[in-house]
PDB file of N, CA and C in Angstrom:
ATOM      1  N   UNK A   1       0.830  -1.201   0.000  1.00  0.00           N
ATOM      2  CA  UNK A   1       0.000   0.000   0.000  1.00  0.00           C
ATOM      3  C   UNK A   1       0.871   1.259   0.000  1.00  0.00           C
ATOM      4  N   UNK A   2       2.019   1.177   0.669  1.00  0.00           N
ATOM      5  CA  UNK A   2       3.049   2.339   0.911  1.00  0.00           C
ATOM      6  C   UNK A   2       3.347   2.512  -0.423  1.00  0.00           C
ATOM      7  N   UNK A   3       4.139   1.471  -1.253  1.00  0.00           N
ATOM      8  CA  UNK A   3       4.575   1.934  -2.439  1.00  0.00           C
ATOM      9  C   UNK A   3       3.923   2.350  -3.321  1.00  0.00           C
ATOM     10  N   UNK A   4       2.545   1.897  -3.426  1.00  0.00           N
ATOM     11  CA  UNK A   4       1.421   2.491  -4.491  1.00  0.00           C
ATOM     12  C   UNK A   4       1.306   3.881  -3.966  1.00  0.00           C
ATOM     13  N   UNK A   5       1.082   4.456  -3.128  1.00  0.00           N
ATOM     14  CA  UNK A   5       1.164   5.707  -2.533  1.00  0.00           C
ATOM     15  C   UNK A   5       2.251   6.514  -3.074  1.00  0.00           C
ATOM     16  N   UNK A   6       3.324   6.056  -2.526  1.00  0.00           N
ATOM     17  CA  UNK A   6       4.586   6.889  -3.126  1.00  0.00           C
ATOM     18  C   UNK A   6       4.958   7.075  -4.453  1.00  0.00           C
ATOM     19  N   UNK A   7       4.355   6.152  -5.162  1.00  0.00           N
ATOM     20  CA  UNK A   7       4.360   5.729  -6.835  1.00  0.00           C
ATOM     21  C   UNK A   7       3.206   7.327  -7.553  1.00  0.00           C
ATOM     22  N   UNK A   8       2.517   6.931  -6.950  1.00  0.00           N
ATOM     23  CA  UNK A   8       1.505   8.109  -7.579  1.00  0.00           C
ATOM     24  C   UNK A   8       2.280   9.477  -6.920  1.00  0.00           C
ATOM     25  N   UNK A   9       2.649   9.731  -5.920  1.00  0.00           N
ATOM     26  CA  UNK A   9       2.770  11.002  -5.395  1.00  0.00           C
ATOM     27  C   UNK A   9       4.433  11.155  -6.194  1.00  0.00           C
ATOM     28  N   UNK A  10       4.930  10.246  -6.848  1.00  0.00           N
ATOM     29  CA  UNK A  10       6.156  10.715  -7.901  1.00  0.00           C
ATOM     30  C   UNK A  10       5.305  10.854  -9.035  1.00  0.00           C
ATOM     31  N   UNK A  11       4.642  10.416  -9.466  1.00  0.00           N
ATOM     32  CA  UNK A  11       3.417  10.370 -10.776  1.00  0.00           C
ATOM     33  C   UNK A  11       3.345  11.814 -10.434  1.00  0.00           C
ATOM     34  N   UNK A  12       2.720  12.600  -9.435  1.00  0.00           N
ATOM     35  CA  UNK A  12       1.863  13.743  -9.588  1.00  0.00           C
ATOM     36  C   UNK A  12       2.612  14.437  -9.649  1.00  0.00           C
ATOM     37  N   UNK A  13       3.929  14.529  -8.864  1.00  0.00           N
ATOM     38  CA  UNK A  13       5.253  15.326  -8.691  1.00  0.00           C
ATOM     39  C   UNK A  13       6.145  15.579 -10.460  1.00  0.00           C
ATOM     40  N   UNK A  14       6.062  14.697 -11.190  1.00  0.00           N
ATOM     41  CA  UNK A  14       6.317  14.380 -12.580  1.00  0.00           C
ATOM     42  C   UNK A  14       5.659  15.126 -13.468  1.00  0.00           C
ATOM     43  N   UNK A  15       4.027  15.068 -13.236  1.00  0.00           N
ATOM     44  CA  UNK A  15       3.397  15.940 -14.153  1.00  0.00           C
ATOM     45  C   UNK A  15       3.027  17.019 -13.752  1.00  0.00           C
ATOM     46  N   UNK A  16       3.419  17.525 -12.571  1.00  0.00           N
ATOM     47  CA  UNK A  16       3.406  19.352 -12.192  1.00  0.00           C
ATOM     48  C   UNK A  16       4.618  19.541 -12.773  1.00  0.00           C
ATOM     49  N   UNK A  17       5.673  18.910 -12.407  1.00  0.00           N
ATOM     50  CA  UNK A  17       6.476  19.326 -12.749  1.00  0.00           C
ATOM     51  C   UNK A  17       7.170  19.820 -14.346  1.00  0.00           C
ATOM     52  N   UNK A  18       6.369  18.940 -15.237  1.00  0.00           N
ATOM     53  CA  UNK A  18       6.595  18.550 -16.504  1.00  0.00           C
ATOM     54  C   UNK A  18       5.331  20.323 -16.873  1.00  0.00           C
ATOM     55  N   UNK A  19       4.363  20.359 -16.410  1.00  0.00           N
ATOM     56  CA  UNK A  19       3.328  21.376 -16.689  1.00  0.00           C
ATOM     57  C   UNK A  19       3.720  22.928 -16.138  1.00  0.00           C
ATOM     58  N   UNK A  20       4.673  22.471 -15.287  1.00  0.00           N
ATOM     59  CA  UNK A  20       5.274  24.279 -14.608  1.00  0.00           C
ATOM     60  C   UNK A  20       6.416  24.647 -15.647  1.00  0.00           C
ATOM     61  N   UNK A  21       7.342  23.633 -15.935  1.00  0.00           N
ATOM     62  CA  UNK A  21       8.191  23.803 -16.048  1.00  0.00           C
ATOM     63  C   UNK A  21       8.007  23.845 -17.951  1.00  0.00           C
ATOM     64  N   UNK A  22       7.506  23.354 -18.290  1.00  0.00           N
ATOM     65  CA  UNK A  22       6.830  23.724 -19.877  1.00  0.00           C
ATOM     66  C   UNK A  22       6.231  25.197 -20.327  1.00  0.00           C
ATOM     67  N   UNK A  23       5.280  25.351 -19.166  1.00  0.00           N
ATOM     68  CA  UNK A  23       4.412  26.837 -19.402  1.00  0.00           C
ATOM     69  C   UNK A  23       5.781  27.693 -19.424  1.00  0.00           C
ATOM     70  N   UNK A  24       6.171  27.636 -18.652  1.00  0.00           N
ATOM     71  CA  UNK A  24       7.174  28.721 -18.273  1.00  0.00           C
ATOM     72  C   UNK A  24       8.385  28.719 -19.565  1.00  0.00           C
ATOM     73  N   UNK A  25       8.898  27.966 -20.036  1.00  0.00           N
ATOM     74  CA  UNK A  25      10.162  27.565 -20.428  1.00  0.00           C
ATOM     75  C   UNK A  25       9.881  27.541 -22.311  1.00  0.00           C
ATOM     76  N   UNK A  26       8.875  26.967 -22.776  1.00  0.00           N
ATOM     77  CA  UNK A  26       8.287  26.455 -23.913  1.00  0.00           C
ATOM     78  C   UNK A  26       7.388  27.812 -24.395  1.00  0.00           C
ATOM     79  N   UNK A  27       7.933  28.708 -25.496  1.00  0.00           N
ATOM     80  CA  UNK A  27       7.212  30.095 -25.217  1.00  0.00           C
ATOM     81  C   UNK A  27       6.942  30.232 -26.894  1.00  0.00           C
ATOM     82  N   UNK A  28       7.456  29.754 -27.534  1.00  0.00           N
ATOM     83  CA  UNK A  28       7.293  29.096 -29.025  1.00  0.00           C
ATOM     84  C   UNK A  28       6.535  28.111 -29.302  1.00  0.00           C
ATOM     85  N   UNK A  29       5.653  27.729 -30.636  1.00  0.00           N
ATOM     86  CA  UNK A  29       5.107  26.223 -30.719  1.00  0.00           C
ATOM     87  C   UNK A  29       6.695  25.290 -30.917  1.00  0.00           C
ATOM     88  N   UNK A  30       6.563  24.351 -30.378  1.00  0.00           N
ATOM     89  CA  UNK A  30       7.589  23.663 -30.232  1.00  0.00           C
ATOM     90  C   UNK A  30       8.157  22.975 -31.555  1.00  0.00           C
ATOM     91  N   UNK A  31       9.221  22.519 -32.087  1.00  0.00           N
ATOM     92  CA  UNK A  31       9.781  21.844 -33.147  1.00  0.00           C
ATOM     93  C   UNK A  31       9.999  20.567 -32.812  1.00  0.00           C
ATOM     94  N   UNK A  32      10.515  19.937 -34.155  1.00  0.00           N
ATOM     95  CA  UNK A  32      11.654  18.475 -33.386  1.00  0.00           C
ATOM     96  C   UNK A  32      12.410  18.569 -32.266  1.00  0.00           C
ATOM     97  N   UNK A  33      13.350  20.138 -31.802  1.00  0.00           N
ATOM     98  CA  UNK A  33      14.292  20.171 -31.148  1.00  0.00           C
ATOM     99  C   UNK A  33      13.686  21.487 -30.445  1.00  0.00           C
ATOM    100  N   UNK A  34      14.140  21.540 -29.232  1.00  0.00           N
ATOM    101  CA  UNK A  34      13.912  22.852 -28.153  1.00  0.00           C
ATOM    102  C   UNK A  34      15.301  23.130 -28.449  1.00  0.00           C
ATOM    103  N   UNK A  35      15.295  24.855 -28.071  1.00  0.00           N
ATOM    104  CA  UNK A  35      16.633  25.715 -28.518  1.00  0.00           C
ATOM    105  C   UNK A  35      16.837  26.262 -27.731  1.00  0.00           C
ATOM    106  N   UNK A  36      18.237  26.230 -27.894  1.00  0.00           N
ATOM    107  CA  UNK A  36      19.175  25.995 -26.624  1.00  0.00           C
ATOM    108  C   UNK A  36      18.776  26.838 -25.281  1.00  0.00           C
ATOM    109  N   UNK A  37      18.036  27.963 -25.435  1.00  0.00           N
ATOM    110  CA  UNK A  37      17.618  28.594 -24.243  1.00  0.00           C
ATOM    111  C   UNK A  37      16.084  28.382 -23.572  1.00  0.00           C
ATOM    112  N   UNK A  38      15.793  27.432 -24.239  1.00  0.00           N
ATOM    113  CA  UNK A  38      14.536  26.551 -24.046  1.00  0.00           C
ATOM    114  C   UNK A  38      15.164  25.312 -23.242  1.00  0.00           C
ATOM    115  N   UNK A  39      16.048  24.079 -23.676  1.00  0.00           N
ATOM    116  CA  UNK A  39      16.225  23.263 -23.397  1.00  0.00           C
ATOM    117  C   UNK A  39      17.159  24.040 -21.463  1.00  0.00           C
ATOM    118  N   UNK A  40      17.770  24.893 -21.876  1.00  0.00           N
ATOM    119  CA  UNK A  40      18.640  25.278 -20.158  1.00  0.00           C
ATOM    120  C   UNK A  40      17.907  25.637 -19.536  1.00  0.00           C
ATOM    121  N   UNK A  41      16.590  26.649 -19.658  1.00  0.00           N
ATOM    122  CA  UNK A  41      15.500  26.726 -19.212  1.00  0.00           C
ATOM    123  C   UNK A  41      15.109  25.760 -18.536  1.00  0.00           C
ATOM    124  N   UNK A  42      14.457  25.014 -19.342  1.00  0.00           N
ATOM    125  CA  UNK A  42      13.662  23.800 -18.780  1.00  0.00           C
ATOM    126  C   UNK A  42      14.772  22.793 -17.455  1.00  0.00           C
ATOM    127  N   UNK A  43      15.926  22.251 -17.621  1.00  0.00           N
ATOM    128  CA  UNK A  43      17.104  22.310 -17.028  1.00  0.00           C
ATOM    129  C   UNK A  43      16.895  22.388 -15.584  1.00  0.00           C
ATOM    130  N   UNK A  44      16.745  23.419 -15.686  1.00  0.00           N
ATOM    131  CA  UNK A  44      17.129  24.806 -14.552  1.00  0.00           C
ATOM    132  C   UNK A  44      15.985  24.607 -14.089  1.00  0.00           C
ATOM    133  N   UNK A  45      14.864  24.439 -14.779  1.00  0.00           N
ATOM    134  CA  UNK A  45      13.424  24.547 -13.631  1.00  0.00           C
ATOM    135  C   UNK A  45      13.404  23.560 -12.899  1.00  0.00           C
ATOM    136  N   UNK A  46      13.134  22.324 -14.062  1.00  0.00           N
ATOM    137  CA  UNK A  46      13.470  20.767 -13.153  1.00  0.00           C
ATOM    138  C   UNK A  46      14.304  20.570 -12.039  1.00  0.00           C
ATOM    139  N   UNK A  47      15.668  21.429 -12.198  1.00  0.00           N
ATOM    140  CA  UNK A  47      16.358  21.317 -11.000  1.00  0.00           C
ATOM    141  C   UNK A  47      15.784  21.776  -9.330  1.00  0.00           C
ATOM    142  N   UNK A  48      15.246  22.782 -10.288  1.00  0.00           N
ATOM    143  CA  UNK A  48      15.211  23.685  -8.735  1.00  0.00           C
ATOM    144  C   UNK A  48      13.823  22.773  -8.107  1.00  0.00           C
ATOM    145  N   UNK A  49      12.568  22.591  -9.365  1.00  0.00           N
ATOM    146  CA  UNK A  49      11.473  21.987  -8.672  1.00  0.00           C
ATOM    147  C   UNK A  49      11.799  20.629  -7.509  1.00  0.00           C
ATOM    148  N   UNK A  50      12.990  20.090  -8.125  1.00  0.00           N
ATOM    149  CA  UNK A  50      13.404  18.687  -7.648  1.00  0.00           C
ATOM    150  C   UNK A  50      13.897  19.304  -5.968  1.00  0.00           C
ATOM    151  N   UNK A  51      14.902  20.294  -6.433  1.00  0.00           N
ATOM    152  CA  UNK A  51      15.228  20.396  -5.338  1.00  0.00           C
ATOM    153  C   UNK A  51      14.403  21.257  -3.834  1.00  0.00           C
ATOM    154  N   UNK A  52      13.411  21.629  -4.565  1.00  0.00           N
ATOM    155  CA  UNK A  52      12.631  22.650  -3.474  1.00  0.00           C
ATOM    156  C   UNK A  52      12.085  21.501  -2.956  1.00  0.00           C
ATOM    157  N   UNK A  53      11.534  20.507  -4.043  1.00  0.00           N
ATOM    158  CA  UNK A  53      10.425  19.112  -3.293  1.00  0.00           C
ATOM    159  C   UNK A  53      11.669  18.103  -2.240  1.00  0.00           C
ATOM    160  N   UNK A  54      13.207  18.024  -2.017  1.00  0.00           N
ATOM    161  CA  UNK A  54      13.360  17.254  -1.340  1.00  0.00           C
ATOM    162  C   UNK A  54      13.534  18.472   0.093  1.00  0.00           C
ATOM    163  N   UNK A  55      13.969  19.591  -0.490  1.00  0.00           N
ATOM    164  CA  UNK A  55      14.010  20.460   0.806  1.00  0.00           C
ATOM    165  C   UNK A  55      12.253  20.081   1.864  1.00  0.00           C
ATOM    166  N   UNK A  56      11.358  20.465   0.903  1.00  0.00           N
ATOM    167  CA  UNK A  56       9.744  19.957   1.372  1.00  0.00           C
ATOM    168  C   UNK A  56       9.973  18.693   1.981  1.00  0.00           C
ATOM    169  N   UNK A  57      10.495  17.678   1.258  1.00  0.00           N
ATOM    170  CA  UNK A  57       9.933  16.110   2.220  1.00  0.00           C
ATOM    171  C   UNK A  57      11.057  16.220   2.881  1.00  0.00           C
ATOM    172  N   UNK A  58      12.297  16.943   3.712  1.00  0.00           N
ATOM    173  CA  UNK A  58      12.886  16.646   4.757  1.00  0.00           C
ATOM    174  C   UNK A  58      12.404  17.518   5.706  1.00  0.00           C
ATOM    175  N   UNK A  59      11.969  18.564   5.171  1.00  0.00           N
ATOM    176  CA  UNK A  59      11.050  19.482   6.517  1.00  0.00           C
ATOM    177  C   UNK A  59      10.344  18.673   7.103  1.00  0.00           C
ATOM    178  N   UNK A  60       9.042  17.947   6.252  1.00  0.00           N
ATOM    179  CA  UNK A  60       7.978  17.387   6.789  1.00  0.00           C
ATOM    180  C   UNK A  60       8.726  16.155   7.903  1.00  0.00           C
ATOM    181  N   UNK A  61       9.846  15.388   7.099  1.00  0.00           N
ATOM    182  CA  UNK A  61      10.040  14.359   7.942  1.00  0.00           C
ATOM    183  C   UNK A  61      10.884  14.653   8.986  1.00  0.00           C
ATOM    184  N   UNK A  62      11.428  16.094   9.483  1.00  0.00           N
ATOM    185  CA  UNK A  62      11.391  16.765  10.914  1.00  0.00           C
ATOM    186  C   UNK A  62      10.921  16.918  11.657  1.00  0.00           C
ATOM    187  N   UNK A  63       9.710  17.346  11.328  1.00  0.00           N
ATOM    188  CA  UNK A  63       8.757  17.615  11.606  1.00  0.00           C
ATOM    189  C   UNK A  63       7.841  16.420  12.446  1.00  0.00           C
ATOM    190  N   UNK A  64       7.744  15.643  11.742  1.00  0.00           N
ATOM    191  CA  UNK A  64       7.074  14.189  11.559  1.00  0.00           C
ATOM    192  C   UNK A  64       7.593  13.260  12.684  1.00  0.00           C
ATOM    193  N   UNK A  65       9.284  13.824  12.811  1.00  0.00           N
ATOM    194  CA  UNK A  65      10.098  13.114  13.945  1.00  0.00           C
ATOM    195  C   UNK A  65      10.154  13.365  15.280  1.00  0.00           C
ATOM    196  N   UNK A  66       9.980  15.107  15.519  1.00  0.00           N
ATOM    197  CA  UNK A  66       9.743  15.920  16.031  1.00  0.00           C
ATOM    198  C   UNK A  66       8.700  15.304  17.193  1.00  0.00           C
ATOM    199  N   UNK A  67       7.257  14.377  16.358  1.00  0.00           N
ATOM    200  CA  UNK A  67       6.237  14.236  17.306  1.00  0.00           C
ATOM    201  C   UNK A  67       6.353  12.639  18.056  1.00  0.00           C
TER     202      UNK A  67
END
């Protein structure tokens, strides 16, 4: 049951992420190839989204330890 849980909540984490990081980044109709300040863009968002979400799940699991 845990892993089906965690499976979807990377699922949902995947397609916000894929939908923030598109709107923002993807400002042209798109081609075969994203250009080059499209593709570092996008890069750069993914990174940071990734990294704001593990900063988020070690708060919570401070938090979580905390009680």
């Amino acid at each position: 049951m845990q892993k089906e849980k965690e499976k979807a909540m990377v699922n949902e984490m995947v397609a916000k992420l894929t939908s923030v990081c598109w709107d923002k980044c993807v400002t042209s109709t798109p081609g075969s190839k994203f250009s080059s300040s499209e593709s570092s863009c996008l890069s750069n968002c993914a990174q940071r989204y990734l990294d704001m979400s593990l900063i988020i799940m070690k708060r919570f699991q401070s938090m979580n330890s905390m009680h």
